[in-house]
C-alpha atoms as a PDB file:
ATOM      1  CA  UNK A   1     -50.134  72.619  75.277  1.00  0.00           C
ATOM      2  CA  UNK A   2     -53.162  73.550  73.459  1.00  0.00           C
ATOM      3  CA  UNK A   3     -53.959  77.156  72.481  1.00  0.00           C
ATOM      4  CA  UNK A   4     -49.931  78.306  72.712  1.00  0.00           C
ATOM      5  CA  UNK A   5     -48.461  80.136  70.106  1.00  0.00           C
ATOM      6  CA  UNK A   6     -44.664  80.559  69.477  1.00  0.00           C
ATOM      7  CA  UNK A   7     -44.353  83.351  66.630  1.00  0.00           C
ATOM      8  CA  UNK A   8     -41.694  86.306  65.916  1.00  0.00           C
ATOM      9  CA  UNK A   9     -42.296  88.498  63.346  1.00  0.00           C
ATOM     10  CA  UNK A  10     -39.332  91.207  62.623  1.00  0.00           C
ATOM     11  CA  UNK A  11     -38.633  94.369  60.191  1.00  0.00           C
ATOM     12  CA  UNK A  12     -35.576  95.753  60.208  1.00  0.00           C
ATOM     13  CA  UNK A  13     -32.110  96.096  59.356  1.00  0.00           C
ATOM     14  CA  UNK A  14     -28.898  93.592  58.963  1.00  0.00           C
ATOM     15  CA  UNK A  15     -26.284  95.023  61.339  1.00  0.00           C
ATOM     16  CA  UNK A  16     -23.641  92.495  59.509  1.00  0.00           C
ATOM     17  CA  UNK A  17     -23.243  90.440  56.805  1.00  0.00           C
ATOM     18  CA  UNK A  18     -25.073  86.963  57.298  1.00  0.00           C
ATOM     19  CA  UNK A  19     -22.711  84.416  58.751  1.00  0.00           C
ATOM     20  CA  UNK A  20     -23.349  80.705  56.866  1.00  0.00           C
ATOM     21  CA  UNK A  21     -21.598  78.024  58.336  1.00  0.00           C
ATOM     22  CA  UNK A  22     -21.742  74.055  57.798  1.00  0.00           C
ATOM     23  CA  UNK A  23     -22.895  72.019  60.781  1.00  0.00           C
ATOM     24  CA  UNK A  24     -21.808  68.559  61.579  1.00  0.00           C
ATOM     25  CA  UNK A  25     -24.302  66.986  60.012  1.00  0.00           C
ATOM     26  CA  UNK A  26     -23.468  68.622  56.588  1.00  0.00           C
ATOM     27  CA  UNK A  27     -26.232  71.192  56.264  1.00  0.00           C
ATOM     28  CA  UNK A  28     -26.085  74.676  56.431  1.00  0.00           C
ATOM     29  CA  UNK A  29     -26.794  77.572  59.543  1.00  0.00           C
ATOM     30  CA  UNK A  30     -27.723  81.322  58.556  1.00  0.00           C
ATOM     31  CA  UNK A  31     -26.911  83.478  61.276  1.00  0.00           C
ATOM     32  CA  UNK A  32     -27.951  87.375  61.305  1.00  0.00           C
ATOM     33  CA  UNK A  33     -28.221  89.992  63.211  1.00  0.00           C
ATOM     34  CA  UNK A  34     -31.328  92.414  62.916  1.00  0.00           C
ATOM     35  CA  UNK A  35     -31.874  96.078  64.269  1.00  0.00           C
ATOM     36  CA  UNK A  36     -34.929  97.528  65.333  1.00  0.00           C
ATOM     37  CA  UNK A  37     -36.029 100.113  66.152  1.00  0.00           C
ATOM     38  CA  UNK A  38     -38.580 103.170  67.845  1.00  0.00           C
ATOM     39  CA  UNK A  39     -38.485 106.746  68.069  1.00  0.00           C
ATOM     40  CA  UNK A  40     -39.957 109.247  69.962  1.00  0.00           C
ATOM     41  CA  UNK A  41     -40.384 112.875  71.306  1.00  0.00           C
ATOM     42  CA  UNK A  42     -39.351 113.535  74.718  1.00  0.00           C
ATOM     43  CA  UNK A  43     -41.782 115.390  76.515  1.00  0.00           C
ATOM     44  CA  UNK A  44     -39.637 117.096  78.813  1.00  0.00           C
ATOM     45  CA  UNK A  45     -36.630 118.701  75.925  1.00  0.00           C
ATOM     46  CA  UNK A  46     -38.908 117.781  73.018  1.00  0.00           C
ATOM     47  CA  UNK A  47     -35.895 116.112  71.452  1.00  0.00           C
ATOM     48  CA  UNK A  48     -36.382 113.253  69.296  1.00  0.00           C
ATOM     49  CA  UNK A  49     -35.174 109.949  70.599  1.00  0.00           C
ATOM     50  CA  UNK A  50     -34.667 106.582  69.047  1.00  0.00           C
ATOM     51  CA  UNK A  51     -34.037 103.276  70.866  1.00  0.00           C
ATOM     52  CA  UNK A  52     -32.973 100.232  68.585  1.00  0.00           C
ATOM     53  CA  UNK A  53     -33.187  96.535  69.772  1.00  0.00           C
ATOM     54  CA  UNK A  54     -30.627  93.607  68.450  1.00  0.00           C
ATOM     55  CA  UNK A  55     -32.154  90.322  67.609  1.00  0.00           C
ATOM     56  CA  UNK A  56     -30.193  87.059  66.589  1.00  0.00           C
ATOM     57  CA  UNK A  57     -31.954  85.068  63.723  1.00  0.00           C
ATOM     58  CA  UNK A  58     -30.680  81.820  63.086  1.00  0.00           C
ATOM     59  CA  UNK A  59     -31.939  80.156  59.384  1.00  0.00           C
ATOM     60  CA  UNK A  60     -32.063  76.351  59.387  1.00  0.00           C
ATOM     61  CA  UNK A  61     -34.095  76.213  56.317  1.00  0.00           C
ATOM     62  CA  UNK A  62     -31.967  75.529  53.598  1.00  0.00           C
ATOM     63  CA  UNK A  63     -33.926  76.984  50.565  1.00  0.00           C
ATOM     64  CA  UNK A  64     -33.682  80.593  53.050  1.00  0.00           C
ATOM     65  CA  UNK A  65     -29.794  79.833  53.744  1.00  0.00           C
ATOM     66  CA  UNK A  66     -29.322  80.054  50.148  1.00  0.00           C
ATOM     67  CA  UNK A  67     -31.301  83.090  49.422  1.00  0.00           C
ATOM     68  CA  UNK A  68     -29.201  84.772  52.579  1.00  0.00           C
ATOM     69  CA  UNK A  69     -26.289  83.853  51.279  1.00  0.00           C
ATOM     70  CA  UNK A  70     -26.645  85.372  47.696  1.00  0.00           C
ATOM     71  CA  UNK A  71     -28.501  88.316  48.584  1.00  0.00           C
ATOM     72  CA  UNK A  72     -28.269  89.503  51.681  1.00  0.00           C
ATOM     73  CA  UNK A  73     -25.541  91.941  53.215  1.00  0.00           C
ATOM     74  CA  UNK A  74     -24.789  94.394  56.015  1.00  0.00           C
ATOM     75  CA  UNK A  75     -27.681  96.752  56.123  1.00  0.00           C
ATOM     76  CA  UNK A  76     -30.403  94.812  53.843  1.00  0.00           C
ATOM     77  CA  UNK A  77     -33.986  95.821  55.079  1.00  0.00           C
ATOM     78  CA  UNK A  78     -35.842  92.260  55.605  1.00  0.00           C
ATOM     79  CA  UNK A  79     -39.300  90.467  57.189  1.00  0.00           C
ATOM     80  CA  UNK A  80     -38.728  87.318  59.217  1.00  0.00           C
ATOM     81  CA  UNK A  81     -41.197  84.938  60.513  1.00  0.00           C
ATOM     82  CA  UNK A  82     -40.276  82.100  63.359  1.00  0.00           C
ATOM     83  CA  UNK A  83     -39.952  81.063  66.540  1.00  0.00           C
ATOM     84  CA  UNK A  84     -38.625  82.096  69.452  1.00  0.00           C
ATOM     85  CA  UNK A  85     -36.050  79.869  71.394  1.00  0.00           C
ATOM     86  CA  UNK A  86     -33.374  79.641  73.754  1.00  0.00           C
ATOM     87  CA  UNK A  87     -30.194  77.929  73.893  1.00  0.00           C
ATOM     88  CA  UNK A  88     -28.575  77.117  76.976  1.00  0.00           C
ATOM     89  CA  UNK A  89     -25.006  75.708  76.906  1.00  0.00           C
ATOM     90  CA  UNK A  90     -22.187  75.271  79.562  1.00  0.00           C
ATOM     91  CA  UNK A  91     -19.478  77.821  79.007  1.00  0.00           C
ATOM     92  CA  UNK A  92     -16.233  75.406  78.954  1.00  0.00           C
ATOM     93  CA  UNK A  93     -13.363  78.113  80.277  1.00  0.00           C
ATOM     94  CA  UNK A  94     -15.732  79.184  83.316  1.00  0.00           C
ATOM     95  CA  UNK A  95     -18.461  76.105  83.652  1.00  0.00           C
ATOM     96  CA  UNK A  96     -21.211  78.380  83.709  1.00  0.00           C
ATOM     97  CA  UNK A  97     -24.259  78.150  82.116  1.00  0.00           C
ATOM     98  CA  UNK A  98     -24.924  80.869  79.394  1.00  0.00           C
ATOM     99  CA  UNK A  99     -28.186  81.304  77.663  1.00  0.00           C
ATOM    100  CA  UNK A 100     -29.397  82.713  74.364  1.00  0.00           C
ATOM    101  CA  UNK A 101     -32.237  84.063  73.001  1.00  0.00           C
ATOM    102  CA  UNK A 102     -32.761  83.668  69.039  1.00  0.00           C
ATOM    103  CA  UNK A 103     -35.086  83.922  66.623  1.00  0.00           C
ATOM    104  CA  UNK A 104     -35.312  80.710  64.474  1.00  0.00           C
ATOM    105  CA  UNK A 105     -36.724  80.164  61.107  1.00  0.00           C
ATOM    106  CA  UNK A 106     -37.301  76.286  60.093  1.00  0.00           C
ATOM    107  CA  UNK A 107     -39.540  74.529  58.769  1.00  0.00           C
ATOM    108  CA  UNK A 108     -43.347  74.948  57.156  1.00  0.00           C
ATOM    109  CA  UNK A 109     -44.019  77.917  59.267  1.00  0.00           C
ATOM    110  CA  UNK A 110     -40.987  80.305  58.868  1.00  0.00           C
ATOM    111  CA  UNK A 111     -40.356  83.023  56.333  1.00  0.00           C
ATOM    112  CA  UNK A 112     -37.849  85.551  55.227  1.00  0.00           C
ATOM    113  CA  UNK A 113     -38.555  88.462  52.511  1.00  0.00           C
ATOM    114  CA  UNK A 114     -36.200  91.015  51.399  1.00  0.00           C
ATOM    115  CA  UNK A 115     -37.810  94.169  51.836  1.00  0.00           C
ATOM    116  CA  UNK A 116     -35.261  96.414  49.949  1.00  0.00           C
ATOM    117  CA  UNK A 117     -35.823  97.879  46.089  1.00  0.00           C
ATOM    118  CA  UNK A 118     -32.292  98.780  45.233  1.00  0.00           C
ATOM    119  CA  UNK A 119     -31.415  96.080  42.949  1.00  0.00           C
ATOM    120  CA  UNK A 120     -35.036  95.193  41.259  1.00  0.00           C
ATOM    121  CA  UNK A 121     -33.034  93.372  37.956  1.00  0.00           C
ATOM    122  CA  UNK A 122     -31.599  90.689  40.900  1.00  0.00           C
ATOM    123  CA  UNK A 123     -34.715  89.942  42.144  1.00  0.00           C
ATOM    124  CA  UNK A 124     -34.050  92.152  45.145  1.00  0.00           C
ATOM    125  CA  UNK A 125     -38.551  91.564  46.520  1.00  0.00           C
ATOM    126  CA  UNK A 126     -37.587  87.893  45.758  1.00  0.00           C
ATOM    127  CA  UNK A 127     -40.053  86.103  48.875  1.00  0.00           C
ATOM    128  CA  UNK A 128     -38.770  82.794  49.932  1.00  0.00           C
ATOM    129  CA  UNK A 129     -41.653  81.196  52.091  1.00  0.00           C
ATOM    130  CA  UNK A 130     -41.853  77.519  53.142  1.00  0.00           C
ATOM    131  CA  UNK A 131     -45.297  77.629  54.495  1.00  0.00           C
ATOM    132  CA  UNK A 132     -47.176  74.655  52.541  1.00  0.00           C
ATOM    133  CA  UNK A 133     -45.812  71.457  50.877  1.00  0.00           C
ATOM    134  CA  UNK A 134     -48.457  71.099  48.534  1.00  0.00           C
ATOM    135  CA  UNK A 135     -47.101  70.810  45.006  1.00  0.00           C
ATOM    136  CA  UNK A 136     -47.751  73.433  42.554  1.00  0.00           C
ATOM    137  CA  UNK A 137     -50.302  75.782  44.979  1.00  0.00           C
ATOM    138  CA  UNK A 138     -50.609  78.992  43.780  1.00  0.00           C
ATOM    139  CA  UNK A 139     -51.210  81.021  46.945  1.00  0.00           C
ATOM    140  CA  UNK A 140     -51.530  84.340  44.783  1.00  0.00           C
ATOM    141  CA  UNK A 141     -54.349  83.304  42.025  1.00  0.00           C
ATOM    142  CA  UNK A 142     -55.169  86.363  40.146  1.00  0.00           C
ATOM    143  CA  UNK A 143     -59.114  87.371  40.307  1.00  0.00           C
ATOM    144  CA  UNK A 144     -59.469  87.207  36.609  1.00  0.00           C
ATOM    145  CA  UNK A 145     -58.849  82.959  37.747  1.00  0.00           C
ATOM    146  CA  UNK A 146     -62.629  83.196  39.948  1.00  0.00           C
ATOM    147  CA  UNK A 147     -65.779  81.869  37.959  1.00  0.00           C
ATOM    148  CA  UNK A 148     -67.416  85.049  37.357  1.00  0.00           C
ATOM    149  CA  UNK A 149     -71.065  83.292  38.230  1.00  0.00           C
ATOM    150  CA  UNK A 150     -71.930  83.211  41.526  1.00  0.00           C
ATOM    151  CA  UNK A 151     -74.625  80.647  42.675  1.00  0.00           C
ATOM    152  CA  UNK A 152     -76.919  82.737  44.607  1.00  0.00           C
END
């Protein structure tokens, strides 16, 4: 369909540690779970409230799969950029269908950045983005790169 779009973008907090595992095909799957979340005041007690959502994110990307598993842990602050999908499978002990709701990141158009400053000598704002497959593009040319000399 022309004109849809099919795009998550998430800040918040791992609930867990990741959860890698090796598919069938011998690649690996990322699995986290994020937490966000909004706060109010309630207008009635004037107490401050706070709601927080749970989202699954499931990493096929394998360059991201690697950076989860070496950096990330339970309560890393991150970014992620897919797509929204969901599973349906049949639930062998009843033979119902069940249904899930994820967050996937694969391919060109997904992201993942660790948000978190605590360990700055690892590379803790290290941004793993698979967004072009053009070789050596540098996406963040410094101004000083820009012919001073403009035409008009």
């Amino acid at each position: 369909m022309a004109g849809s779009l099919n795009k998550v973008q998430l800040i918040g907090r791992l609930g867990a540690d990741p959860e890698v595992k090796q598919m069938v095909n011998g690649k690996s799957v990322a699995r986290l779970s994020i937490a966000t979340s909004q706060s109010w005041k309630d207008k009635s007690s004037g107490e401050r409230k706070e709601k927080t959502e749970w989202h699954r994110v499931v990493i096929f990307n394998e360059g991201l799969v690697n950076v989860v598993q070496q950096y990330l842990k339970k309560g890393a602050n991150v970014y992620v950029e897919g797509q929204l999908t969901t599973r349906k499978w049949k639930d062998e002990a009843s033979g119902v269908d069940k249904y899930s709701t994820e967050i996937v990141l694969q391919g060109y158009n997904s992201s993942l950045t660790m948000l978190d400053s605590r360990n700055k000598s690892e590379n803790s704002n290290l941004v793993q983005e698979n967004k072009s497959s053009l070789p050596n593009e540098n996406l963040n040319q410094d101004n000083n790169d820009l012919d001073d000399e403009i035409p008009f």
